[in-house]
Protein backbone atom coordinates (compact mmCIF):
# COMPACT_ATOMS: atom_id res chain seq x y z
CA UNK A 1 28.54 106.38 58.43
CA UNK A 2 29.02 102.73 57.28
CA UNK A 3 29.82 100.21 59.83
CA UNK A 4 32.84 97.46 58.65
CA UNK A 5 32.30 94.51 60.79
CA UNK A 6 35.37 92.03 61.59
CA UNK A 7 35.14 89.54 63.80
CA UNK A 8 38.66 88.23 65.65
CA UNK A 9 38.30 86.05 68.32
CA UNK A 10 39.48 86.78 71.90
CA UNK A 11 42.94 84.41 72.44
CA UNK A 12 42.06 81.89 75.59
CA UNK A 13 43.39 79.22 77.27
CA UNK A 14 42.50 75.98 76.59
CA UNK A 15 40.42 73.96 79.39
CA UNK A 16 39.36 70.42 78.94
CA UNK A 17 36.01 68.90 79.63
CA UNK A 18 36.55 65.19 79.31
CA UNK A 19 37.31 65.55 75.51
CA UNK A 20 35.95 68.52 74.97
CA UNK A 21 38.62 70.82 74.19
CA UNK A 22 37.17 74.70 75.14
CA UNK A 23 38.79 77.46 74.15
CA UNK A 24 42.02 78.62 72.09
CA UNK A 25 41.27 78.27 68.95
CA UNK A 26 38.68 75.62 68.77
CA UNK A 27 34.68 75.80 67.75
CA UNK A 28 32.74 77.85 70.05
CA UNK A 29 31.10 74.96 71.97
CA UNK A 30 27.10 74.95 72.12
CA UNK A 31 25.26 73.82 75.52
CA UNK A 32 22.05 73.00 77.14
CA UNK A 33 20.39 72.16 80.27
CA UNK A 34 18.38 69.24 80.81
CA UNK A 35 14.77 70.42 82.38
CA UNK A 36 13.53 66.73 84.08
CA UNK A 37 14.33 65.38 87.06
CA UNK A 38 18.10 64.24 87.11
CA UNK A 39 16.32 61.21 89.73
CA UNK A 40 14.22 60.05 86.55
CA UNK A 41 17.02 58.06 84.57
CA UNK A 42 14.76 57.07 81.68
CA UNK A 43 13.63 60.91 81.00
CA UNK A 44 17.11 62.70 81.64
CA UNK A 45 18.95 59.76 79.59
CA UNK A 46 16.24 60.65 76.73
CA UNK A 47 16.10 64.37 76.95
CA UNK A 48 20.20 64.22 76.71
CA UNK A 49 20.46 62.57 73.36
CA UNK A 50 17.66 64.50 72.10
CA UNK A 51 19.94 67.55 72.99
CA UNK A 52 23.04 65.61 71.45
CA UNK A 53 21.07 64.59 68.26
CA UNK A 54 20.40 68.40 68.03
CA UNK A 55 23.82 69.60 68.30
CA UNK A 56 24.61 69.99 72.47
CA UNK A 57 28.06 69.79 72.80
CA UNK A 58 27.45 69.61 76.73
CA UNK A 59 24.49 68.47 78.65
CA UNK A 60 24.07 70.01 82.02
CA UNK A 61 22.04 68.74 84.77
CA UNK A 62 21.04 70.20 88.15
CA UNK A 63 22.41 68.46 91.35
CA UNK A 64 20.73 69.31 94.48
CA UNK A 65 22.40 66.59 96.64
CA UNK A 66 23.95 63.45 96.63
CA UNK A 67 21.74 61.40 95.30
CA UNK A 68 21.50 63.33 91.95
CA UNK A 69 25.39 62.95 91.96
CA UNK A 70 24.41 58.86 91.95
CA UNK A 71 21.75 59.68 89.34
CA UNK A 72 24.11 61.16 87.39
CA UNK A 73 26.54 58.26 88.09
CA UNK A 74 24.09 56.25 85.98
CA UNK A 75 23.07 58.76 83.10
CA UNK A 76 26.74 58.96 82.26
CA UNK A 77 27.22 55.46 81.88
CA UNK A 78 23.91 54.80 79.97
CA UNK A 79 24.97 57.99 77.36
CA UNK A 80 28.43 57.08 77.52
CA UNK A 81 27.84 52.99 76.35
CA UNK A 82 24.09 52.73 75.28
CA UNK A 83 23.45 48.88 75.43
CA UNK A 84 20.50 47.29 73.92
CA UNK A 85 17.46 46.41 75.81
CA UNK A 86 18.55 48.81 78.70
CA UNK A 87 16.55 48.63 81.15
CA UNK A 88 16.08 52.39 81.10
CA UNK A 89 15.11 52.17 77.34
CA UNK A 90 17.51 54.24 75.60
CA UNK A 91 17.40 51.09 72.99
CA UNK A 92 19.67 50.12 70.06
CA UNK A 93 22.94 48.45 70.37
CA UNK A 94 25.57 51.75 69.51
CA UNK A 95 28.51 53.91 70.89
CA UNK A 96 27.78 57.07 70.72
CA UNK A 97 30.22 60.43 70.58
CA UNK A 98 30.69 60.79 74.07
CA UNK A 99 28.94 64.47 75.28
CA UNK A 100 30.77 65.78 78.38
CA UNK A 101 27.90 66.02 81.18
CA UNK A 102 28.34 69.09 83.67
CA UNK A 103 26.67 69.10 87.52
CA UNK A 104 24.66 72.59 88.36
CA UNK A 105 25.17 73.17 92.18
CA UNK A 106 23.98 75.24 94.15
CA UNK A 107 24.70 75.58 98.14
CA UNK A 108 26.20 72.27 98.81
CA UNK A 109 30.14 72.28 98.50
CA UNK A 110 30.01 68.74 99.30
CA UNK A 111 27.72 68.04 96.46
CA UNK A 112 30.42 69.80 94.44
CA UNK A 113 33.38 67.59 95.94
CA UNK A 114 31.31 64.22 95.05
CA UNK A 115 29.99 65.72 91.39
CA UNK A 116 33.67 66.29 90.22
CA UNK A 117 34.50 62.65 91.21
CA UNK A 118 31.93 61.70 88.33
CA UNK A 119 31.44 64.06 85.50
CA UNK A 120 33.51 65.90 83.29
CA UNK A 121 32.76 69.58 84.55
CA UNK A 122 31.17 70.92 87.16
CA UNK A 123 29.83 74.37 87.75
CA UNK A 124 29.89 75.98 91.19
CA UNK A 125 28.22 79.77 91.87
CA UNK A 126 30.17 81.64 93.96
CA UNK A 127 27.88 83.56 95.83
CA UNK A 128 26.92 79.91 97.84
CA UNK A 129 30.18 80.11 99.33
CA UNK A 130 30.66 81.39 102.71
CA UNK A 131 31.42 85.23 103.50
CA UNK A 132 34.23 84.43 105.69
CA UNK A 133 37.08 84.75 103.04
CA UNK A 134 39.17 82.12 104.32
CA UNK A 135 36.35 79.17 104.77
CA UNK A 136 35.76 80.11 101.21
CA UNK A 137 39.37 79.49 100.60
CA UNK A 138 39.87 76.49 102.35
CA UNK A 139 36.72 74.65 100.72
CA UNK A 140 37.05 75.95 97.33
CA UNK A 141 40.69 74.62 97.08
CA UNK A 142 39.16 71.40 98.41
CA UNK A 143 37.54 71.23 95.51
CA UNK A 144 40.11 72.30 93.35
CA UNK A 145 42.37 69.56 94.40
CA UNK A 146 39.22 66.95 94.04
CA UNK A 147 39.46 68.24 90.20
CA UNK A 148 42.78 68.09 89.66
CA UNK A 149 43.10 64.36 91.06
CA UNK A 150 39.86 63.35 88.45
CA UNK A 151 41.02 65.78 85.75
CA UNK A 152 37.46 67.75 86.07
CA UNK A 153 36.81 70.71 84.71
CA UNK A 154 34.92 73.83 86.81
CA UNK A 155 32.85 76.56 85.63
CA UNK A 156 32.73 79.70 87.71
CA UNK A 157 28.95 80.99 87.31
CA UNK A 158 28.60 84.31 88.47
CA UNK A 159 24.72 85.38 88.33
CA UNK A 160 23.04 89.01 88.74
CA UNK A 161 21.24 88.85 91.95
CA UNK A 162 22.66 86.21 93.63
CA UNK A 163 26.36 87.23 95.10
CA UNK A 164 27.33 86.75 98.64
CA UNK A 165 26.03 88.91 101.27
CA UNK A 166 29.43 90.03 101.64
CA UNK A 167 30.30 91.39 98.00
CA UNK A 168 27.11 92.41 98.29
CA UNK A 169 27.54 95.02 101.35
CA UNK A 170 30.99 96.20 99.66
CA UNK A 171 29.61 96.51 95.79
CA UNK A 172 25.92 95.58 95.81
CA UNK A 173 24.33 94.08 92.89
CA UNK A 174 26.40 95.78 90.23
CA UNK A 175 28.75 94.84 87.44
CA UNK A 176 31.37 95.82 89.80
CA UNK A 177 30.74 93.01 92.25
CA UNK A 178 29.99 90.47 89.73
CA UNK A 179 33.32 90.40 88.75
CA UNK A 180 35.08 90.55 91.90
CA UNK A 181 33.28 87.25 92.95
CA UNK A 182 34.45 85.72 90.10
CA UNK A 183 38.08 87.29 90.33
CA UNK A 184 38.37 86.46 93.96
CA UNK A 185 37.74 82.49 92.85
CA UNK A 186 40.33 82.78 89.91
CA UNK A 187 42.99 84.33 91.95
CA UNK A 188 42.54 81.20 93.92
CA UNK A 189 42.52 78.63 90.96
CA UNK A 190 45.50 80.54 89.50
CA UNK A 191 47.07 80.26 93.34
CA UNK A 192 46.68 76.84 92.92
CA UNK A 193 47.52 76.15 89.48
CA UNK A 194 44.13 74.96 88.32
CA UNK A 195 43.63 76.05 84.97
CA UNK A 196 40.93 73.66 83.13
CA UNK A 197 37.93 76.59 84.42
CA UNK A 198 35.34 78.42 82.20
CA UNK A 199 33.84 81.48 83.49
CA UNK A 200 30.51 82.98 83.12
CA UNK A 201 28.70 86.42 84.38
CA UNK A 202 24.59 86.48 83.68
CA UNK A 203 22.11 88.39 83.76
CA UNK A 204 18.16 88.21 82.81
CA UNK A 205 19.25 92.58 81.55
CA UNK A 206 21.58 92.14 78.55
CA UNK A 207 23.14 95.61 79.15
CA UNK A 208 23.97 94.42 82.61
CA UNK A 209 25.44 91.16 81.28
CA UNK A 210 27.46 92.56 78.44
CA UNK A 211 29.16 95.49 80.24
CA UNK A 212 29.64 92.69 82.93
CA UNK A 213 31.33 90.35 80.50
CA UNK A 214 33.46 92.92 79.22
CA UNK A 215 34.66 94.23 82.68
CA UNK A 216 35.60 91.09 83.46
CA UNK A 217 37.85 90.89 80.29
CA UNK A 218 39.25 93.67 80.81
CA UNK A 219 40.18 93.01 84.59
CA UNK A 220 41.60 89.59 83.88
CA UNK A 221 43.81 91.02 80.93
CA UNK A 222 45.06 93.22 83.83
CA UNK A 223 46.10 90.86 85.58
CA UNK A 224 47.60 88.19 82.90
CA UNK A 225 44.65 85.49 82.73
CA UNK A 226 42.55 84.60 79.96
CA UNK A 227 40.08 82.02 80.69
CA UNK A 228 37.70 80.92 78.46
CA UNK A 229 34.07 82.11 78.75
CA UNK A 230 30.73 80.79 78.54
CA UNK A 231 27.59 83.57 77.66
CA UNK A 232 24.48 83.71 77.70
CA UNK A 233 21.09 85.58 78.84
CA UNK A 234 19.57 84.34 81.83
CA UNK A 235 15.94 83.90 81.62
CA UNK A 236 15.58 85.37 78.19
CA UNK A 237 11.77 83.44 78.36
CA UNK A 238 10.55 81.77 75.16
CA UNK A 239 9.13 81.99 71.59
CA UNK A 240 10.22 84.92 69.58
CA UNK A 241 11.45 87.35 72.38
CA UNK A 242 13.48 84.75 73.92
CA UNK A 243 15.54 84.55 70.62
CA UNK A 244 16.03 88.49 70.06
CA UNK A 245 17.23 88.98 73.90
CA UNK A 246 19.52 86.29 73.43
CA UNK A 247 20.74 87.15 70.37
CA UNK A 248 21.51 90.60 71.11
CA UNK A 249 23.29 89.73 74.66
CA UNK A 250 25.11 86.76 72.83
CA UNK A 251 25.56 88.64 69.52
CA UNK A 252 26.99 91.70 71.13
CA UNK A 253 29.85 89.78 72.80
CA UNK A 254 30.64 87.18 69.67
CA UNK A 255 30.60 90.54 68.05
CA UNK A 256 33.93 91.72 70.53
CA UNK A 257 35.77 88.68 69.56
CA UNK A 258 34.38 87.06 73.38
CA UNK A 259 32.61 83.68 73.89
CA UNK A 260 34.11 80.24 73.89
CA UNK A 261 30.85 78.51 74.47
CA UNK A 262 27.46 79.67 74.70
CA UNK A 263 24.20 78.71 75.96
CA UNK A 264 20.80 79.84 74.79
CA UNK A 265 18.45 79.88 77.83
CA UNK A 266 14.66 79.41 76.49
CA UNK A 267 11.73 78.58 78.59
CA UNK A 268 11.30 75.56 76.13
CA UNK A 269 12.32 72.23 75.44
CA UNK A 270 16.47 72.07 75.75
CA UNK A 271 17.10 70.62 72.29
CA UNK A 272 15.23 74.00 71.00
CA UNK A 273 18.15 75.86 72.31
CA UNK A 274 20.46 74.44 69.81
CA UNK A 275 19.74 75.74 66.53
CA UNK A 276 19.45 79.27 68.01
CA UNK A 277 23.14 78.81 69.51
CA UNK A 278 24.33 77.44 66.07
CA UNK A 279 22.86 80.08 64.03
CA UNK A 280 24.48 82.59 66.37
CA UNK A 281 27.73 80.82 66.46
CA UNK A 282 27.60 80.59 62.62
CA UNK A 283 27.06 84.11 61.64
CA UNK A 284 29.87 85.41 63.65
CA UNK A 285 32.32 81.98 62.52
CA UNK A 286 33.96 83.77 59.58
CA UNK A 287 37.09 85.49 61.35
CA UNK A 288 39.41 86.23 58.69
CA UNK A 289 37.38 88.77 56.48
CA UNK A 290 35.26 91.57 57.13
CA UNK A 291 31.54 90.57 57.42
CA UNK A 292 30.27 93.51 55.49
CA UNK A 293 27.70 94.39 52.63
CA UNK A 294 26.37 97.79 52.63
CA UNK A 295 23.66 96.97 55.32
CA UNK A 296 24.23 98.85 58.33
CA UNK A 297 24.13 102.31 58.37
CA UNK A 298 24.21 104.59 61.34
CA UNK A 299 23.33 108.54 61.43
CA UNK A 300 24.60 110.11 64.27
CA UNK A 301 23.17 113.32 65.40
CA UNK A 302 25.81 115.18 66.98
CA UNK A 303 23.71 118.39 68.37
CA UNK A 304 21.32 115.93 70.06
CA UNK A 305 24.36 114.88 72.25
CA UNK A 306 25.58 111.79 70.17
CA UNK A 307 22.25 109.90 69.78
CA UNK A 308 21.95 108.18 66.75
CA UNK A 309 19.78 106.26 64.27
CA UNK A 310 20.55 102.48 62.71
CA UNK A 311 19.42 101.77 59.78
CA UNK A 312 19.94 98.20 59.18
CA UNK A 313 18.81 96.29 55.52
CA UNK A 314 18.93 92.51 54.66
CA UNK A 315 17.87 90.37 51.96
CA UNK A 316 17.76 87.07 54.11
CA UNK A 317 14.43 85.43 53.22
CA UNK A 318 14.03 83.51 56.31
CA UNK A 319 12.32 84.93 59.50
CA UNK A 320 14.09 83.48 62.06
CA UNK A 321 17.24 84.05 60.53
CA UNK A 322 16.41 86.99 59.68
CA UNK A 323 15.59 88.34 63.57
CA UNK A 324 18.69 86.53 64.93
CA UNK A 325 21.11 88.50 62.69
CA UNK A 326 19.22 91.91 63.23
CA UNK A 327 19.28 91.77 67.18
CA UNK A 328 23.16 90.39 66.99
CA UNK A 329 24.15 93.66 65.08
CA UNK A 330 21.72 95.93 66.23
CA UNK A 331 21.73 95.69 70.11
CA UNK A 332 25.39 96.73 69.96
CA UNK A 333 25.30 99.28 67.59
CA UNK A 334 22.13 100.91 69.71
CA UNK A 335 24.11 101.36 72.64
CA UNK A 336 27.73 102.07 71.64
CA UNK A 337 25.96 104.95 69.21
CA UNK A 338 23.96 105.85 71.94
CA UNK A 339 20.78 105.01 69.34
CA UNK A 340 17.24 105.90 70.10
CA UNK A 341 15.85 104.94 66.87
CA UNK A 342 15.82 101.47 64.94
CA UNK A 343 15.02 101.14 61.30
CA UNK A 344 14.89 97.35 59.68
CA UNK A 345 14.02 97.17 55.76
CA UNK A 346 13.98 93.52 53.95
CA UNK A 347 12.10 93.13 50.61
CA UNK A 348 10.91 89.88 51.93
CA UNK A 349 8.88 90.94 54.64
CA UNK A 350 5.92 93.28 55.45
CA UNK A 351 6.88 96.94 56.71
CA UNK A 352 4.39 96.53 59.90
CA UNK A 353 6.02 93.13 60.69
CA UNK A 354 9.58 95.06 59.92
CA UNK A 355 8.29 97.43 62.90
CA UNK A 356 7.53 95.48 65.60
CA UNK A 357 10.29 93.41 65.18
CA UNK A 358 12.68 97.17 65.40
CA UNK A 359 10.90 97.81 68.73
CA UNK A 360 11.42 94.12 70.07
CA UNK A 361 15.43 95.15 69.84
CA UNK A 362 15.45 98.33 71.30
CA UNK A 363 13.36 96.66 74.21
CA UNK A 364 15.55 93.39 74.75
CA UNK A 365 18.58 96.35 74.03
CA UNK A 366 16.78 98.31 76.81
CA UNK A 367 16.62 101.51 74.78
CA UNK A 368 12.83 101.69 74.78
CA UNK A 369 10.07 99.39 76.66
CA UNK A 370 6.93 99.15 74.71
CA UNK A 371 5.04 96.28 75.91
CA UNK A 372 5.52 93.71 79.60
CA UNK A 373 8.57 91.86 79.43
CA UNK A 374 8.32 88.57 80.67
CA UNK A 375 11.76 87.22 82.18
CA UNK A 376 11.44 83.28 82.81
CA UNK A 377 13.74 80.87 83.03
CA UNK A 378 14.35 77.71 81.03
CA UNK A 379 13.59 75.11 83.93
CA UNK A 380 15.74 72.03 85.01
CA UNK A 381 14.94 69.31 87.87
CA UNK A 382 14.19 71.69 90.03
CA UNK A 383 10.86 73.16 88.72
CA UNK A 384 8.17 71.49 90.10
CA UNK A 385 5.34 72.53 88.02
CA UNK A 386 4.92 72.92 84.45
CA UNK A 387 7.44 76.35 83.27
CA UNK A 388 5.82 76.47 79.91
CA UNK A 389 1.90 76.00 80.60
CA UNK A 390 2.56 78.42 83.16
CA UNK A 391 4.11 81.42 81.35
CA UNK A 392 1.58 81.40 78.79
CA UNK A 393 -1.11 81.48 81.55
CA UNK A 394 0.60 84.80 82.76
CA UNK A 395 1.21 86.03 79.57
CA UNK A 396 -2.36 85.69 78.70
CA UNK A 397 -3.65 87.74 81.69
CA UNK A 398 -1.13 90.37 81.71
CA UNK A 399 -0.65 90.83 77.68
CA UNK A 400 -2.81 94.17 78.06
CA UNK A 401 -0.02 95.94 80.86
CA UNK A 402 2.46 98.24 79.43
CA UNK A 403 6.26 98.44 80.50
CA UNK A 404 6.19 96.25 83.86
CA UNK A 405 8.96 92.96 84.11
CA UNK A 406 6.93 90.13 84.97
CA UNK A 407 9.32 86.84 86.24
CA UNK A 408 7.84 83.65 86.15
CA UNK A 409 10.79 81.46 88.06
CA UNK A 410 10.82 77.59 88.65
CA UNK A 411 12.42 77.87 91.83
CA UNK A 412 13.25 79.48 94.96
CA UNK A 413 17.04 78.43 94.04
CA UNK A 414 17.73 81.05 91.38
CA UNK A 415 14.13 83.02 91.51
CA UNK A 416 14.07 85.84 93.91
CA UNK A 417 17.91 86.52 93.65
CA UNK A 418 17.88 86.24 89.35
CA UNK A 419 14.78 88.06 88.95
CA UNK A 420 16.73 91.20 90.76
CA UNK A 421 15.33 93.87 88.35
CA UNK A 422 11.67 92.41 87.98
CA UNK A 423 8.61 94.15 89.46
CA UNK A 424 6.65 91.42 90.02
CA UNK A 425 7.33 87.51 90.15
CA UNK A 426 5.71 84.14 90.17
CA UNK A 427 8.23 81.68 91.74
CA UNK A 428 8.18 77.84 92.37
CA UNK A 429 8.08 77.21 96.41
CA UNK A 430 7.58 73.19 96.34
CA UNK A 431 5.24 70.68 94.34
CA UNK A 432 2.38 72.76 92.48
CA UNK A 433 2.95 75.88 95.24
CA UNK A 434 3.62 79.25 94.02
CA UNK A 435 5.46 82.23 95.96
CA UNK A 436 4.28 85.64 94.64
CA UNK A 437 6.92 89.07 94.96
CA UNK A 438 7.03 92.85 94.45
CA UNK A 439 10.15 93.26 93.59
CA UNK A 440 12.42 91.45 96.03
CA UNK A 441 9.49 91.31 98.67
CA UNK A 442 7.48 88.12 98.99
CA UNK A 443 3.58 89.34 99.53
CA UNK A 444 2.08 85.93 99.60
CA UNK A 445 3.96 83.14 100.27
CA UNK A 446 3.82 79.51 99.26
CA UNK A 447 -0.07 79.52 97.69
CA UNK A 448 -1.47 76.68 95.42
CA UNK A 449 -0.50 76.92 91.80
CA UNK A 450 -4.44 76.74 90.67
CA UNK A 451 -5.01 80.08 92.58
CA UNK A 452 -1.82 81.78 91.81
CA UNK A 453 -2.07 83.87 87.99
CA UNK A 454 -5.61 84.76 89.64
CA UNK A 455 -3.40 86.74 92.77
CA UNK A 456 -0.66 88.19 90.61
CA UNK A 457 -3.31 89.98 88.57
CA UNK A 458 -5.03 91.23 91.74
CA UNK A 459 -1.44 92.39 93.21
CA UNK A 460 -0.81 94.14 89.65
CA UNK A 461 -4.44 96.18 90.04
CA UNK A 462 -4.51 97.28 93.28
CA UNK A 463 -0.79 98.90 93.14
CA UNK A 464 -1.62 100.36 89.88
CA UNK A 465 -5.22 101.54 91.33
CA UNK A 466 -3.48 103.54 93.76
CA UNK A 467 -0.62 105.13 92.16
């Protein structure tokens, strides 16, 4: 059968970052993360308009405490009226279009209550909150009315592996949960009458994330809401495979119609992020006709219990492009035709290269797992050692395994929790110290970084010497 593709966007509300309008029927806004210190002015001030140059349509920043909510104080200001001869040398004499800035916390509700007195958004997880359901009440509509009286906006992150030890004990780590943390914070909000909030459900597994996206569309159309929602792939890692498991998370819920602004997570520099985002956004932008060419086929074998082959052809000419587009349509296709088998053909490129790049999908699709998948995440001010020298120091000594999940995490903050499905991980514990797991248990514990590739590799032999 031929596959006619239409895309028709999901209706929202409209929230308002600053002004940033999200939502409804404006542009799918693209976002970043900055991955310095938000304490070092002069670097986060410089990353930020690097990110803006590129495209970022929001710059978020990770608050710890309070005084990153005074750092931030003075990044805004510097971004938001650049002066010349600054003393934190973001030069030139110039206004520039004012990028909303958004504070990452994590723990500290009164981090959160300070952070939405200064920037335009604010994003809160809801698995920090406490498990008695009425102390999570009483602070979260503290914060609520802190938003309301600066006009902030709040983003409701929901992450796999990291809900409250409460949802926890009544859904564990599944879809399920995920979206009753988030619902049990809207039903709040919409209590309250707060309605400038963006939701967002991640997961490092894009079949968890997806089916967890939709879920949650589906239960707030049940009950009358319809938020707008930020995706994206947590800890997709970097390079090449990065960009497919992004693109078929991302692609496969632009694809429904869902997404009012989206973040790429690489474990790169933030401004790389944006023309990934845009040439997702871009493929998907034409709503009002059919996207459709001939170049997706799909052969289902109905005697093998509906599994199915995709046959997908292209003559774009360039790579990246080219990759981007293939894991958008095909990660979909492989599991709503229950697909065991990916074929790619483009005149442009060799068949072997053609190949590899068919089993990449199905991996980041989790049909088939040919080769270690790496799941790291992008970094911010947390990370205390450098992400990117480190994952290609793993990468290099575990390149020969087949089929594990090797995490390489900046910090205990998201690490152990994010890396949920992961059987081994290499996680930030402080300056240049290194944490090593199995699974979700720690086996050596805060080690220096110099010694720490060298342990994982002996922790990966001797449980593979005696299986």
């Amino acid at each position: 059968m031929n596959i006619l593709l239409k895309y028709q966007r999901r209706k929202t509300t409209v929230t308002y970052a600053g002004g940033l309008a999200i939502g409804g029927d404006n542009p799918v806004r693209l976002q970043t993360m900055a991955n310095v210190s938000t304490n070092d002015i002069e670097a986060s001030v410089a990353q930020a308009r690097r990110c803006i140059e590129a495209g970022a349509e929001l710059v978020r920043f990770t608050t710890q405490g309070i005084r990153e909510v005074e750092s931030l104080k003075t990044i805004h200001r510097l971004l938001q009226d650049c002066e010349e001869g600054g003393q934190h040398g973001v030069g030139g004499k110039q206004r520039l279009v004012h990028v909303p800035l958004v504070a990452d916390i994590h723990f500290r509700s009164d981090v959160a209550d300070e952070a939405a007195k200064t920037v335009e958004k604010v994003r809160i997880n809801p698995g920090n909150y406490a498990n008695d359901p009425e102390q999570t009440k009483a602070r979260f509509v503290h914060l609520l009315d802190i938003c309301k009286a600066h006009k902030t906006a709040l983003r409701i992150g929901v992450n796999h592996g990291s809900l409250s030890q409460r949802i926890m004990e009544k859904y564990g780590d599944t879809p399920e949960g995920m979206v009753e943390s988030c619902m049990e914070f809207l039903r709040i909000a919409t209590e309250q009458k707060f309605e400038d909030i963006v939701l967002s459900i991640k997961a490092s597994n894009t079949r968890v994330m997806v089916e967890t996206v939709r879920l949650l569309v589906k239960t707030m159309d049940a009950e009358d809401m319809h938020f707008p929602l930020h995706l994206g792939v947590t800890e997709a890692g970097e390079g090449e495979d990065g960009r497919i498991k992004s693109a078929v998370g991302i692609g496969a819920l632009l694809a429904d119609g869902i997404g009012d602004t989206i973040r790429v997570s690489l474990s790169e520099e933030p401004e790389n992020e944006i023309p990934v985002a845009q040439d997702l956004v871009a493929y998907f932008a034409d709503k009002d006709s059919p996207r459709y060419d001939g170049s997706i086929r799909v052969e289902v074998q109905e005697d093998t219990g509906g599994n199915a082959e995709i046959r997908y052809y292209s003559f774009e000419d360039n790579w990246e492009q080219f990759c981007l587009q293939a894991a958008a349509e095909c990660g979909r296709l492989l599991w709503e035709y229950k697909a065991t088998e990916l074929s790619l053909a483009n005149t442009h490129f060799p068949e072997d290269k053609l190949k590899f790049l068919s089993k990449d999908i199905m991996q980041a699709a989790r049909v088939r797992i040919y080769k270690t998948e790496y799941i790291s995440c992008p970094g911010c001010g947390r990370t205390m050692f450098d992400l990117q020298k480190t994952i290609a120091e793993v990468k290099k000594a575990t390149a020969h395994l087949k089929g594990l999940k090797i995490a390489v995490m900046g910090c205990i903050v998201n690490g152990p929790g994010e890396m949920a499905d992961a059987d081994y991980g290499y996680v930030g514990a402080g300056r240049d110290r290194i944490s090593l797991y199995r699974g979700k248990e720690c086996v050596l514990k805060n080690i220096p970084q110099e010694e720490a590739v060298a342990q994982l590799l002996s922790i990966i032999k001797s449980d593979n010497s005696t299986q």
